[in-house]
Every structure is written in C-alpha cells, then in structure tokens.
Protein backbone atom coordinates (compact mmCIF):
# COMPACT_ATOMS: atom_id res chain seq x y z
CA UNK A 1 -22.01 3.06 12.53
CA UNK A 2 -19.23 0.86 14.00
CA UNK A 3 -15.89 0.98 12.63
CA UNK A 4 -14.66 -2.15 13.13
CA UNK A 5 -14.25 -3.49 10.14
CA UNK A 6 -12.13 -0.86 9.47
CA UNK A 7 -9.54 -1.22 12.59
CA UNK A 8 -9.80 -4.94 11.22
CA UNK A 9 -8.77 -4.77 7.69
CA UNK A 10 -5.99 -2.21 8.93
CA UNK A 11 -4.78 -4.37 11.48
CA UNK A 12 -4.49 -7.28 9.31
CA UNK A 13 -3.33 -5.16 6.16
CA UNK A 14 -0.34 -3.20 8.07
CA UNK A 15 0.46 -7.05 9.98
CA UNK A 16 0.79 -8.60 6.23
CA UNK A 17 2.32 -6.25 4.91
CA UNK A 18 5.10 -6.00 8.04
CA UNK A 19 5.69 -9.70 8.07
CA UNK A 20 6.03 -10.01 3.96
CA UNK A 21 9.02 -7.34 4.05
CA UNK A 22 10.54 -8.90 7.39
CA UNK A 23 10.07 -12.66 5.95
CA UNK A 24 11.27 -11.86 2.24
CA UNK A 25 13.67 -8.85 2.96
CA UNK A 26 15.43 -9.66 6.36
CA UNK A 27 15.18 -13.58 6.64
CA UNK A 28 15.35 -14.58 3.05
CA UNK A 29 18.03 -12.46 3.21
CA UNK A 30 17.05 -10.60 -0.28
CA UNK A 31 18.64 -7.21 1.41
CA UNK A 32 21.96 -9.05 0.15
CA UNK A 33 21.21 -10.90 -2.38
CA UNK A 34 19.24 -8.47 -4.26
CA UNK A 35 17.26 -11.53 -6.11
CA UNK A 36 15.31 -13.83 -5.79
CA UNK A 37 13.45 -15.52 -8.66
CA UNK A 38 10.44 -17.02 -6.95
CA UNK A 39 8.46 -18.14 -10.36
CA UNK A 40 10.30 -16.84 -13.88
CA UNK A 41 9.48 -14.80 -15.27
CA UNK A 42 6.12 -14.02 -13.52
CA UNK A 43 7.39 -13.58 -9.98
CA UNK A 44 10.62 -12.07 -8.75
CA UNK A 45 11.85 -10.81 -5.22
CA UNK A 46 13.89 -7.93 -5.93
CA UNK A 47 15.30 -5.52 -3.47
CA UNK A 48 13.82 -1.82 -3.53
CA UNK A 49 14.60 1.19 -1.54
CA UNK A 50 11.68 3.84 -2.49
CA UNK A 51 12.24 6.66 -1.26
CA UNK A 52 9.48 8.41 -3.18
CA UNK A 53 6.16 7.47 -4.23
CA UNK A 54 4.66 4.91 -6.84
CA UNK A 55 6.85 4.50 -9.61
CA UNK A 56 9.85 6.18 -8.02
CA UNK A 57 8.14 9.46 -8.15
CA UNK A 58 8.90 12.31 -6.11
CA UNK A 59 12.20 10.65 -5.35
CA UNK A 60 14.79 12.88 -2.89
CA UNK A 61 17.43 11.90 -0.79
CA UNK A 62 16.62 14.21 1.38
CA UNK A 63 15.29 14.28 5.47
CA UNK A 64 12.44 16.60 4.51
CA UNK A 65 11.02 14.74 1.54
CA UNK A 66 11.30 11.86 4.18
CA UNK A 67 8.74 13.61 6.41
CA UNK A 68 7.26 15.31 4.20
CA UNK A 69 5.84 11.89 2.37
CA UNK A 70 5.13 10.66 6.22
CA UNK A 71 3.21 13.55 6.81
CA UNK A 72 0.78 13.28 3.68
CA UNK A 73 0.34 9.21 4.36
CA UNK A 74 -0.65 10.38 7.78
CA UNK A 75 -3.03 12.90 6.50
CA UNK A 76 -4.61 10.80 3.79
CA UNK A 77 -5.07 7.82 6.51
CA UNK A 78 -6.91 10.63 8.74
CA UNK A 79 -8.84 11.83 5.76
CA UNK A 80 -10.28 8.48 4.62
CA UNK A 81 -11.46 7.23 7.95
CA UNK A 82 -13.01 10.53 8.21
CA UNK A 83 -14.67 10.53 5.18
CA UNK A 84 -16.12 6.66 5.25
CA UNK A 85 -17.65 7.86 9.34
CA UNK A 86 -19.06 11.11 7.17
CA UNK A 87 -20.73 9.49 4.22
CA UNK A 88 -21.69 6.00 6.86
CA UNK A 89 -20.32 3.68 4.00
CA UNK A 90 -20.91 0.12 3.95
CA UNK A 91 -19.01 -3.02 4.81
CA UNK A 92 -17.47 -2.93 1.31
CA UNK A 93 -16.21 1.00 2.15
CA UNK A 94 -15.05 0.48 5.79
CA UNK A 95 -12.73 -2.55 4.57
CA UNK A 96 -11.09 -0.63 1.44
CA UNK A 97 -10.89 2.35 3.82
CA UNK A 98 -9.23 -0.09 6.35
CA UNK A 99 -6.86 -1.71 3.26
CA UNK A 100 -5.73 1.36 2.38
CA UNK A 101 -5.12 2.51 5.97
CA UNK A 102 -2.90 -0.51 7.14
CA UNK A 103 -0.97 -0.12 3.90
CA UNK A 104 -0.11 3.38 4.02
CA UNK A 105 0.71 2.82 7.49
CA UNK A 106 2.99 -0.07 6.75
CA UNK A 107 5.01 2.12 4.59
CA UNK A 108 4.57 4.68 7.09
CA UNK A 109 6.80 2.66 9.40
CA UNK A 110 9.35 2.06 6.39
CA UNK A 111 10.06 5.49 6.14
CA UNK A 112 10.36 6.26 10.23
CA UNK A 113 12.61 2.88 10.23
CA UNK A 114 14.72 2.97 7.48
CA UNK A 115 13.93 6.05 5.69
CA UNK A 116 12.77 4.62 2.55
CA UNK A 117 10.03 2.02 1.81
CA UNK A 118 11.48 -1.27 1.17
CA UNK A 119 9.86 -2.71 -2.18
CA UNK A 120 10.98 -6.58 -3.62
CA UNK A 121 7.75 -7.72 -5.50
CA UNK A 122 8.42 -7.86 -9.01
CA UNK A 123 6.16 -9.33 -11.81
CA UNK A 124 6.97 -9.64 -15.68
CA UNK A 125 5.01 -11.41 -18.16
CA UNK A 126 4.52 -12.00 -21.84
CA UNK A 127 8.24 -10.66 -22.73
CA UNK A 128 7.74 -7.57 -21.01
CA UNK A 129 10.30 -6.93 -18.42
CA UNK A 130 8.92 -4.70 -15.61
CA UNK A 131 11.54 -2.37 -14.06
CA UNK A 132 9.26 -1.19 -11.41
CA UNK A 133 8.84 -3.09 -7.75
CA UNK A 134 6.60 -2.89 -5.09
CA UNK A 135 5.13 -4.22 -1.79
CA UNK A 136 2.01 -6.04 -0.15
CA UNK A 137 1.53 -2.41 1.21
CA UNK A 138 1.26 -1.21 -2.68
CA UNK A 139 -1.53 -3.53 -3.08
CA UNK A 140 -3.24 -2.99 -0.03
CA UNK A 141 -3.41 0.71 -0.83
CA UNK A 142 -4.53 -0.13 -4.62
CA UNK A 143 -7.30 -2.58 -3.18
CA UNK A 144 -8.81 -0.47 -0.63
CA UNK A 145 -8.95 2.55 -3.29
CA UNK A 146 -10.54 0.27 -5.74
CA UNK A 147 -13.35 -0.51 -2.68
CA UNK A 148 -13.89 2.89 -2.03
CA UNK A 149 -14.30 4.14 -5.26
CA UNK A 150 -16.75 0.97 -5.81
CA UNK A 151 -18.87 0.99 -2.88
CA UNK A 152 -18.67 4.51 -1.81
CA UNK A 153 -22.70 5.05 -1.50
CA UNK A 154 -23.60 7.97 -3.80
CA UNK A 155 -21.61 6.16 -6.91
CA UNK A 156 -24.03 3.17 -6.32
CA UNK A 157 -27.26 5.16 -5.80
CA UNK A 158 -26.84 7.64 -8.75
CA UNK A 159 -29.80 7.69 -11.72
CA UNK A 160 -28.21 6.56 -15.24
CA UNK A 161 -29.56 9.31 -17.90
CA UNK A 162 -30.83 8.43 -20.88
C-alpha cells in the first residue's frame, strides 16, 4: 500500500511545526522577551529550551544526552513507518504515523540546530497555572500516537467477550 499519506502528513507536520517556532520564537522576538500573553490566561508564548523530553524529563546539559535523544527520535520515526508498511494500516494509521513523524523530526532539527528543543506554547485555565511548555511538534507527536493507537487494525477488528 502507498505511503503517501504518510510523507504528506510529515511534510506538512515538520513545515508547521518549523514555521510556528521561527514565526513565534525568532520574529516575534519571544527569544528576548521571554513572554508573550497571546489570550490570558488560556494562551501564553513562553520561551523554552528542552533539552530533555516531555515534561523536562531526562534533562542533561550534556553533548551525549544531545545525541543520544536524536538518536532514539530517529529510531522511533524508523520504527513507526515500519510498523504501519508491516501491519498495511489505513488512512487513519498512515496520517498519525506521518504526525508523529514530522513532529519528532521537527524537534529533531531543534536539537542538531540549537541543541535543545525550543518550546513557547503555554496554556493555563481554571486557576491552574501550568509550569510546563511545549511546541506544535508536541502535539503533532501526541496526535499521531492517538491515530495509531485508534486505527491501528487489530484494535478495531478484535471480538468483545462477554
């Protein structure tokens, strides 16, 4: 089965994603600023330097962790192309699979550019004031998981036991 939709939704997902942090980051200038309210207290721009994984995880200052993190968002983009060709998902798969691709990849190019992944979405709500920010990547990856978990073929064809 073609995999075009996949190359598609990658394309377009790393592009997005790419243009958001140059746009927001570079010409809005938020790299100085640091902040940006867009919509309080719902939507903030605030300048991130993640050099770790969701949530600040896995956070090191160091080259290796640097390359190490590349080398695993490589890997994982290899593996999930692989594995939507394997199991001939659906439309619905080869777009998350292509979501999650461009996303990763987007931060991919963080890291080999700057070292870190630049973050500066921030949303609060309801008197709850998030610490955490993250990028159009972030929810590229979290989207195209979502897709594969939902339309990945066996999950959809399984027998519910009484």
């Amino acid at each position: 089965m073609p995999m075009r939709a996949t190359f598609w939704a990658a394309f377009w997902a790393f592009l997005i994603d790419q243009l958001s942090k140059y746009l927001v980051v570079h010409a809005m200038d938020l790299s100085r600023v640091h902040v940006i309210k867009v919509w309080p207290p719902f939507l903030t721009f605030r300048y991130g330097e993640n050099q770790g994984i969701n949530f600040g995880l896995f956070q090191d200052d160091s080259d290796l962790m640097r390359w190490i993190l590349v080398g695993f968002s490589v890997a994982v983009c290899i593996a999930v192309i692989w594995w939507v060709r394997r199991c001939k998902g659906g439309i619905g798969m080869q777009i998350g699979a292509g979501l999650m691709v461009g996303g990763a990849l987007g931060n991919v190019v963080d890291r080999l550019l700057y070292g870190y992944v630049l973050d500066f979405l921030n949303m609060s709500c309801c008197g709850i004031d998030n610490p955490y920010v993250f990028n159009i990547a972030d929810v590229f990856i979290f989207g195209g998981a979502a897709a594969l978990f939902l339309f990945e073929p066996r999950g959809q064809n399984r027998k519910k036991t009484p």
